[in-house]
Protein backbone atom coordinates (compact mmCIF):
# COMPACT_ATOMS: atom_id res chain seq x y z
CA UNK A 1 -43.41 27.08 2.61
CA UNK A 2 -43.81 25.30 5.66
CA UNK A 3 -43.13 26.89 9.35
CA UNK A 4 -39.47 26.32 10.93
CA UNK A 5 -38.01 26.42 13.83
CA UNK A 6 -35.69 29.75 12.67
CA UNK A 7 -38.88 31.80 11.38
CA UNK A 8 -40.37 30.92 15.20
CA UNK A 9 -36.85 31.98 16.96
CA UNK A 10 -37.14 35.40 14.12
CA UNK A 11 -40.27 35.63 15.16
CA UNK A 12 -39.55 35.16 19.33
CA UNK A 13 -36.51 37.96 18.86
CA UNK A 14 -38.43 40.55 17.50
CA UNK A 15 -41.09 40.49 19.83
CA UNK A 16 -39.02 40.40 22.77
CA UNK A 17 -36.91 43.24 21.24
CA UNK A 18 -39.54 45.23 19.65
CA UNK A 19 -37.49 46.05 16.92
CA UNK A 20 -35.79 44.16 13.49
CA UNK A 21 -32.46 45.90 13.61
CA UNK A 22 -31.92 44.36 17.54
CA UNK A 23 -33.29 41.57 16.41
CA UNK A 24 -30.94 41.04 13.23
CA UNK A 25 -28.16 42.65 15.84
CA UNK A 26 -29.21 39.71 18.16
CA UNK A 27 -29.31 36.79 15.74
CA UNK A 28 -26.50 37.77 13.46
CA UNK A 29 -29.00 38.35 10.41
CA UNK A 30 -29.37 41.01 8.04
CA UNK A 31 -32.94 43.28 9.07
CA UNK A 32 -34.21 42.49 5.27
CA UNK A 33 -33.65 38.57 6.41
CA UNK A 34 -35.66 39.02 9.85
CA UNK A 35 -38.23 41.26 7.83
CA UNK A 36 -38.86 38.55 5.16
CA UNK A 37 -38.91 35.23 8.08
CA UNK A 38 -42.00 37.69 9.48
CA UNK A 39 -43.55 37.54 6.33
CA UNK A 40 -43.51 34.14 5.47
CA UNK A 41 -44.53 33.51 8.93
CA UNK A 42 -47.63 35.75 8.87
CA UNK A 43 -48.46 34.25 5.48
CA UNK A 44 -48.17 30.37 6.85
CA UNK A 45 -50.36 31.58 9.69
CA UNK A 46 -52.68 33.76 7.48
CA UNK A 47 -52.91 36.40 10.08
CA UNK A 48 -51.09 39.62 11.55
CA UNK A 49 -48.75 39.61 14.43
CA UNK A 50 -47.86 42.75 14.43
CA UNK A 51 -49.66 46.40 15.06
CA UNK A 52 -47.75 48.59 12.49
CA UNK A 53 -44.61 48.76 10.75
CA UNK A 54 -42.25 48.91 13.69
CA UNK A 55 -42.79 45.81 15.18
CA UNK A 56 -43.30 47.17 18.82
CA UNK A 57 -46.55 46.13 19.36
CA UNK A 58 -48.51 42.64 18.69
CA UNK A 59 -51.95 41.36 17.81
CA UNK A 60 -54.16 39.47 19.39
CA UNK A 61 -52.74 36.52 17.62
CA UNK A 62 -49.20 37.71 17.72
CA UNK A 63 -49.52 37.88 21.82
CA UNK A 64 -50.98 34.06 21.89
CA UNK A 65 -48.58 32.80 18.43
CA UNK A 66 -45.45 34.56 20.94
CA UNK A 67 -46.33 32.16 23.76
CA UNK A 68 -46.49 29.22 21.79
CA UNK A 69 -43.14 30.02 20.21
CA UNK A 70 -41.19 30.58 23.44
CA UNK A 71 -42.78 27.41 24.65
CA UNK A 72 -41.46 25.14 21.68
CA UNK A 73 -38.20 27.18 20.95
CA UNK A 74 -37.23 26.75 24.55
CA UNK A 75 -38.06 22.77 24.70
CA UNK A 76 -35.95 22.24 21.30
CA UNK A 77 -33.29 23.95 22.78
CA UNK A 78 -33.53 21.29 25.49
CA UNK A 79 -33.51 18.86 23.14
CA UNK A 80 -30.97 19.88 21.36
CA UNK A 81 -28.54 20.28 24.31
CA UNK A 82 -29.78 16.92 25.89
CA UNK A 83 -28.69 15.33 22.70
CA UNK A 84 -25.23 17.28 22.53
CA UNK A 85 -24.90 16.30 26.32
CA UNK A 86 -25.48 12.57 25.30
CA UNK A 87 -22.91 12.72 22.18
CA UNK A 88 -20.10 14.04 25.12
CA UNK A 89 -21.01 11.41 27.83
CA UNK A 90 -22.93 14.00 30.03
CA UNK A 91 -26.01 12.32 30.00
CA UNK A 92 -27.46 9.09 28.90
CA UNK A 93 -28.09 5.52 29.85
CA UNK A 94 -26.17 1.76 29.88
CA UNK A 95 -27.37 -1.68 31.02
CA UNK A 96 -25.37 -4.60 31.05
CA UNK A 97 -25.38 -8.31 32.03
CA UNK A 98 -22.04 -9.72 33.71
CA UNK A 99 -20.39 -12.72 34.60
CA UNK A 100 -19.84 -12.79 38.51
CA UNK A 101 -15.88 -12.66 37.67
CA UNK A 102 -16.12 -9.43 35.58
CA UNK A 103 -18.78 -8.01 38.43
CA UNK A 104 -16.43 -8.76 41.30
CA UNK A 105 -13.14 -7.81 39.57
CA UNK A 106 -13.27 -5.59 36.58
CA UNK A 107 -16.19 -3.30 36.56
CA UNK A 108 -15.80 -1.62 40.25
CA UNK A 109 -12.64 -0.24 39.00
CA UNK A 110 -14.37 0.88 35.89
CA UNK A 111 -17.39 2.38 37.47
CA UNK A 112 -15.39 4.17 39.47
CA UNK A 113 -13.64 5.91 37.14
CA UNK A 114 -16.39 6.16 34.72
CA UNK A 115 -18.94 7.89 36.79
CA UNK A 116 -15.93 10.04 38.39
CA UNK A 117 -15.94 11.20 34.69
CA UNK A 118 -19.59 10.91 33.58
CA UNK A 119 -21.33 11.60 36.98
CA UNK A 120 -24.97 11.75 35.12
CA UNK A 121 -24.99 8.77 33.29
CA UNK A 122 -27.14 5.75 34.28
CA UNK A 123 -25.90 2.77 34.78
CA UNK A 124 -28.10 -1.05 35.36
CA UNK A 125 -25.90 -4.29 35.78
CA UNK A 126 -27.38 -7.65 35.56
CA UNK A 127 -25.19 -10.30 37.06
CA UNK A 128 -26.24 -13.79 35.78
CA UNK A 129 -24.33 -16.85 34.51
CA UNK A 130 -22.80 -16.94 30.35
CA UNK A 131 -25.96 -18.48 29.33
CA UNK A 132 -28.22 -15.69 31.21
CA UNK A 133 -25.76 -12.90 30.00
CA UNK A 134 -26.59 -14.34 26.46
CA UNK A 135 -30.02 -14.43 26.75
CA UNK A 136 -30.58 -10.56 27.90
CA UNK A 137 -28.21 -9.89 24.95
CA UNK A 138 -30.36 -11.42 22.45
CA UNK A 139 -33.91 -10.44 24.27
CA UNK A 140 -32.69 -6.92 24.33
CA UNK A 141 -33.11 -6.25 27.97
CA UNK A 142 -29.54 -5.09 28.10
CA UNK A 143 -27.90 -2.91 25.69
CA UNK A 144 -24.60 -5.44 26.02
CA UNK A 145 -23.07 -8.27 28.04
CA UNK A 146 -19.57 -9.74 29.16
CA UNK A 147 -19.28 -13.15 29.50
CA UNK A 148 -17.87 -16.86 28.31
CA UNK A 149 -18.33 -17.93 24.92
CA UNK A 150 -19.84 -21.10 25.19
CA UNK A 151 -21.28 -21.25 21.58
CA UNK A 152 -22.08 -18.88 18.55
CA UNK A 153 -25.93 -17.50 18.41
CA UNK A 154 -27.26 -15.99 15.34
CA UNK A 155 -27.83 -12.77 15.79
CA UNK A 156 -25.12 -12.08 18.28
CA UNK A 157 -21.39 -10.22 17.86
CA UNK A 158 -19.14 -11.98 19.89
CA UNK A 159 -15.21 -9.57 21.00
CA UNK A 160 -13.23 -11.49 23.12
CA UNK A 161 -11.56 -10.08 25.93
CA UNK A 162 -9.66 -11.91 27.92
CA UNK A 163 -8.90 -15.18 28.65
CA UNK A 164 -7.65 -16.64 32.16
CA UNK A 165 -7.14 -20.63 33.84
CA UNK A 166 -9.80 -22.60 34.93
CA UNK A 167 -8.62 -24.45 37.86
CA UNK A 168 -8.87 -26.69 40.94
CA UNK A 169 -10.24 -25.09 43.92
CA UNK A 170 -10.08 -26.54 47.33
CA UNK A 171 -9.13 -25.25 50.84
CA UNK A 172 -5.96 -24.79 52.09
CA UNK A 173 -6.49 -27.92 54.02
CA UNK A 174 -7.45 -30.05 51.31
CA UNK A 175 -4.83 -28.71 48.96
CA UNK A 176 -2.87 -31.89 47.01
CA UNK A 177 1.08 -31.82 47.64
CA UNK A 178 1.60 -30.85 44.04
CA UNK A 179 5.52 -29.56 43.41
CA UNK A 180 5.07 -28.17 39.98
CA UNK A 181 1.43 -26.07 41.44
CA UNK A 182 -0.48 -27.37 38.56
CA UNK A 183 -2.10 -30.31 37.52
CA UNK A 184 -2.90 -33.02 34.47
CA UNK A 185 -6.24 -34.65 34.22
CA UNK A 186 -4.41 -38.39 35.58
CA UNK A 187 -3.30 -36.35 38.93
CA UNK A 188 -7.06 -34.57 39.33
CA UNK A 189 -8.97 -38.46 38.92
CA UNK A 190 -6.47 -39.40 41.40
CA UNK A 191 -7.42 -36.45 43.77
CA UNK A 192 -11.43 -36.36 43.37
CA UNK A 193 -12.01 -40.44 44.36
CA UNK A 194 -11.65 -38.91 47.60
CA UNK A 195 -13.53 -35.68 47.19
CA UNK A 196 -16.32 -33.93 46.74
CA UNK A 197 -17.23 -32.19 43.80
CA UNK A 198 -18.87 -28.92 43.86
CA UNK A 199 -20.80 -28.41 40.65
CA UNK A 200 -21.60 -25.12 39.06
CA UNK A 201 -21.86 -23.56 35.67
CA UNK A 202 -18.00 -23.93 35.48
CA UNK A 203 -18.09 -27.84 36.28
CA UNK A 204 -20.68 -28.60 33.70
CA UNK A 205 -19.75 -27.20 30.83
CA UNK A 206 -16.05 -29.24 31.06
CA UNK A 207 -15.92 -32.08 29.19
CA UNK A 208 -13.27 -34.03 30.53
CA UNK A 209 -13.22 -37.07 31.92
CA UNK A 210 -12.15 -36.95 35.32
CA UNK A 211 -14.86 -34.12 35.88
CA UNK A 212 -17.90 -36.05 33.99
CA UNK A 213 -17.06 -38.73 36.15
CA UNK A 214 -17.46 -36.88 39.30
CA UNK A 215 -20.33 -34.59 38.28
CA UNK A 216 -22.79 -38.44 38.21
CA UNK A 217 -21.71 -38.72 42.01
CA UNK A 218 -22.32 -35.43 43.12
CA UNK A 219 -25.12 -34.35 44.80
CA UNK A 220 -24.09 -30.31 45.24
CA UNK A 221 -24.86 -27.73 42.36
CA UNK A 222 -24.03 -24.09 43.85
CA UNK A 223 -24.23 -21.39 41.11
CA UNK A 224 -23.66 -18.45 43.53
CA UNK A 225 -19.33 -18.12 43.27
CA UNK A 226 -19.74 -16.58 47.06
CA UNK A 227 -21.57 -19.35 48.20
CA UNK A 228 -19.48 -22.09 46.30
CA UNK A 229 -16.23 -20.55 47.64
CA UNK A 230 -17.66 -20.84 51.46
CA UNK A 231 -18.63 -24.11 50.80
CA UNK A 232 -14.94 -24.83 49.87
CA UNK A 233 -13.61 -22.87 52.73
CA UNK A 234 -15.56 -24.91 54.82
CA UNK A 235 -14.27 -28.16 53.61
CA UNK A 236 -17.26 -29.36 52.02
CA UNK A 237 -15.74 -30.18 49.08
CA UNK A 238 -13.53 -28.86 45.74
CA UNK A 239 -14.83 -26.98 43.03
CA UNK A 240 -13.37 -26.07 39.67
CA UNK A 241 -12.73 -22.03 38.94
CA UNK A 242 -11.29 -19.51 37.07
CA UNK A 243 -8.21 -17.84 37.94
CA UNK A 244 -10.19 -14.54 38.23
CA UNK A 245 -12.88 -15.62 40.77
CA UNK A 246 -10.17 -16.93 43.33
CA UNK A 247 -8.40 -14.15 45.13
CA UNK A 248 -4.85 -14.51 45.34
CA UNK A 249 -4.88 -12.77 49.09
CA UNK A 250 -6.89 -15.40 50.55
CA UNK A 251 -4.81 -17.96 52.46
CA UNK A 252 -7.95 -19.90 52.89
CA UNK A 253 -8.55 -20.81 49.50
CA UNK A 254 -5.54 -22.85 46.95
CA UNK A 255 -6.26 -22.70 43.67
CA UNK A 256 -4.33 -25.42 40.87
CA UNK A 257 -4.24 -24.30 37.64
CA UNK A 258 -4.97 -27.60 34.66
CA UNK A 259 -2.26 -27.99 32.35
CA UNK A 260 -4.57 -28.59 29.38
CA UNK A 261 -4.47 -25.47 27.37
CA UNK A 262 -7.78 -26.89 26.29
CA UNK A 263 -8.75 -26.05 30.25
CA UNK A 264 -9.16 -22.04 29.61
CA UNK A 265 -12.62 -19.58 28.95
CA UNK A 266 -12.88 -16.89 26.84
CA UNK A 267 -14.73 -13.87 27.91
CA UNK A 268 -16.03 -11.56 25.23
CA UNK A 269 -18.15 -8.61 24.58
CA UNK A 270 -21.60 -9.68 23.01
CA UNK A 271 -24.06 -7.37 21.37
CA UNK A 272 -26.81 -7.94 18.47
CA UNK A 273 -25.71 -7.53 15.43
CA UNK A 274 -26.32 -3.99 13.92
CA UNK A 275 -26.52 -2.25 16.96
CA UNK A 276 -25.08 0.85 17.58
CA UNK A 277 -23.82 1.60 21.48
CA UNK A 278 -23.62 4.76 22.74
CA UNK A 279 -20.89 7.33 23.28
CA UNK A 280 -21.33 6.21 26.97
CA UNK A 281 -21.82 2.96 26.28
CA UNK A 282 -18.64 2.98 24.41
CA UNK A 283 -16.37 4.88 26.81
CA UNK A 284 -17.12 2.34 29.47
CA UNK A 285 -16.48 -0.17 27.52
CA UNK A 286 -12.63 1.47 26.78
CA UNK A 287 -12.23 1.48 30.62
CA UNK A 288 -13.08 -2.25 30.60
CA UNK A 289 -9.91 -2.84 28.00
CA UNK A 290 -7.72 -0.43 30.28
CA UNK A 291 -8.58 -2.54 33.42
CA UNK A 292 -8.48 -5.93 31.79
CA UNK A 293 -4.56 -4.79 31.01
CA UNK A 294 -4.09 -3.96 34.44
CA UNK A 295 -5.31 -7.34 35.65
CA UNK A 296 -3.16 -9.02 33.16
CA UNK A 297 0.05 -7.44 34.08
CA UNK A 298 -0.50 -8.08 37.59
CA UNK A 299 -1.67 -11.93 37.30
CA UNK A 300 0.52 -12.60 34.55
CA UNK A 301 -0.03 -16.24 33.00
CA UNK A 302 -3.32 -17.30 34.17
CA UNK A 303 -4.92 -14.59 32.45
CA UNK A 304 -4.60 -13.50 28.83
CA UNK A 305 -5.93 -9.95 27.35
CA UNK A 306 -7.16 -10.48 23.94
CA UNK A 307 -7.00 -8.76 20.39
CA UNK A 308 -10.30 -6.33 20.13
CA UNK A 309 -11.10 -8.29 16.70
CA UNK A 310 -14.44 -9.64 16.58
CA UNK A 311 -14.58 -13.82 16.11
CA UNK A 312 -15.55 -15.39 12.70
C-alpha cells in the first residue's frame, strides 16, 4: 500500500498529541482507524516511530519521519487552499490584448469593479490593433483578447460583443453642414476632394470607394487613436472612427455617422479553441457584458450589444 497524505496527517496528530484517542478526538476517526494508518505507515517505511505502545515518545526515525511530515502536510495544505482561493476569485492570474476603444472605454469601469471585488488577482493588458489582438490570441501570450473581427482563423473562438458606427471624424471646424448628421458614400467623395485623409487601421480595412480613393493620396498613417484624434483637432485632416473612440463631451471633435449598415465593426471575444478560462478570467469577462449594456443604453443607436452566441 503506498504512503498518503491522511496516514502522514495520522501520523503528524499523534505525535503532536502523544496519544491515539486525542488524536482520533482531533481528526474525527475512530482510535482502531488512527492505530491501523500507524501501522501501515511503519510497514511502508519498514521502521519504528514510536517507543512503546502509548505513542508518547518517538524514534530516532519517528523524530526525523515527524519533520518531514509537518513540512509536506503543511505545503499541501497551501496548495490546497491556493487552489480553493483560485476556484472563488481570491487569487489567480488574467492577461488580455485590447482594442484601444475597449481599453479607453470599457475595461476601466470593469477593473474597477473587478479588483474592488478580487483585490489579489493579477491582471496584464496588451493594447494593440485587431490584427495584434489576434495574433497574442493565437501565440498564446494572452489568455484572451477583445477586438474586431476582421476574418475567421483556425484555431480561434470568435463571441461577438458589441457592435457600434464607424464614422467621419473631423474638427469642429471642418465639420460638413450636414442636416440629417449622417452621411452616404456620394456626400463623403464630395467632402474628402478637399481633405485630408488620416489613415489608420480603421481607414484600411474599408473597402469603399470614396475611402480607397483617398487612402492612394494620402501621405499620413497614424495608428495611435490619441495621436490621430490631435491630429484632427488640429486641423490636419479627417479620419474615419468608431462611435466608441470619439467622445461625445468633446466640442472639439464632430463625428458623422455612414449610413451604410455595411459601415459598422464587430467586436468579439476571441480565445483558442479548447481552452478553458478561469473563474477570474470568467468573472471579468461578465463585468465586460454588464458594462457593454451600460454603454449601449447610454449611446443608444451607434452602438449595438450583441447575443453571447459564438459565430459559425
Amino acid at each position: 500500500m503506498a504512503i498518503t497524505l491522511a496516514m502522514l496527517k495520522t501520523f503528524v496528530s499523534v505525535a503532536e498529541n502523544g496519544s491515539l484517542m486525542e488524536a482520533a478526538k482531533q481528526l474525527g476517526r475512530t482510535p482502531s482507524a488512527v492505530s491501523m494508518a500507524l501501522k501501515q505507515l511503519e510497514i511502508e517505511f519498514d521502521a519504528q516511530l514510536f517507543s512503546g505502545e502509548r505513542k508518547g515518545n518517538l524514534t530516532p526515525t519517528g523524530i526525523f519521519a515527524l519533520e518531514q511530515a509537518r513540512n509536506l502536510t503543511d505545503q499541501c495544505d497551501e496548495v490546497f487552499s491556493a487552489i480553493r482561493a483560485y476556484a472563488k476569485n481570491e487569487i489567480g492570474y488574467i492577461s488580455l490584448a485590447c482594442v484601444p476603444s475597449v481599453a479607453e472605454h470599457i475595461l476601466p469601469q470593469v477593473i474597477k469593479a473587478f479588483h474592488a471585488q478580487w483585490p489579489k488577482v493579477e491582471i496584464e493588458i496588451r493594447d494593440a490593433d485587431s490584427r495584434s489582438v489576434i495574433n497574442a490570441v493565437h501565440s498564446g501570450r494572452v489568455q484572451f483578447g477583445v477586438a474586431s473581427l476582421a476574418k475567421k482563423l483556425p484555431g480561434i473562438e470568435f463571441t461577438p460583443l458589441f457592435e457600434d458606427s464607424l464614422g467621419l471624424v473631423s474638427s469642429a471646424e471642418d465639420a460638413p453642414p450636414l442636416p440629417n448628421k449622417n452621411i452616404n458614400s456620394k456626400k463623403l467623395g464630395s467632402f474628402l476632394k478637399n481633405k485630408k485623409l488620416l489613415l489608420n487601421s480603421i481607414t484600411q480595412s474599408i473597402t469603399l470607394p470614396e475611402i480607397l480613393e483617398n487612402q492612394e493620396s494620402s501621405r499620413i498613417t497614424v495608428h495611435n487613436v490619441t495621436s490621430v484624434l490631435a491630429l484632427v483637432k488640429a486641423g490636419a485632416g479627417v479620419t474615419v472612427l468608431p462611435r466608441l473612440l470619439v467622445p461625445e463631451t468633446d466640442t472639439s471633435l464632430n463625428f458623422i455617422p455612414f449610413t451604410d449598415e455595411k459601415l459598422r465593426r464587430t467586436v468579439g471575444l476571441f480565445q483558442r479553441n479548447g481552452t478553458l478560462l478561469s473563474p477570474a478570467a470568467l468573472s471579468l469577462i461578465e463585468k465586460v457584458h454588464t458594462r457593454i449594456a451600460e454603454i449601449e443604453h447610454n449611446m443608444g443607436g451607434n452602438f449595438t450589444k450583441l447575443e453571447l452566441a459564438a459565430s459559425e
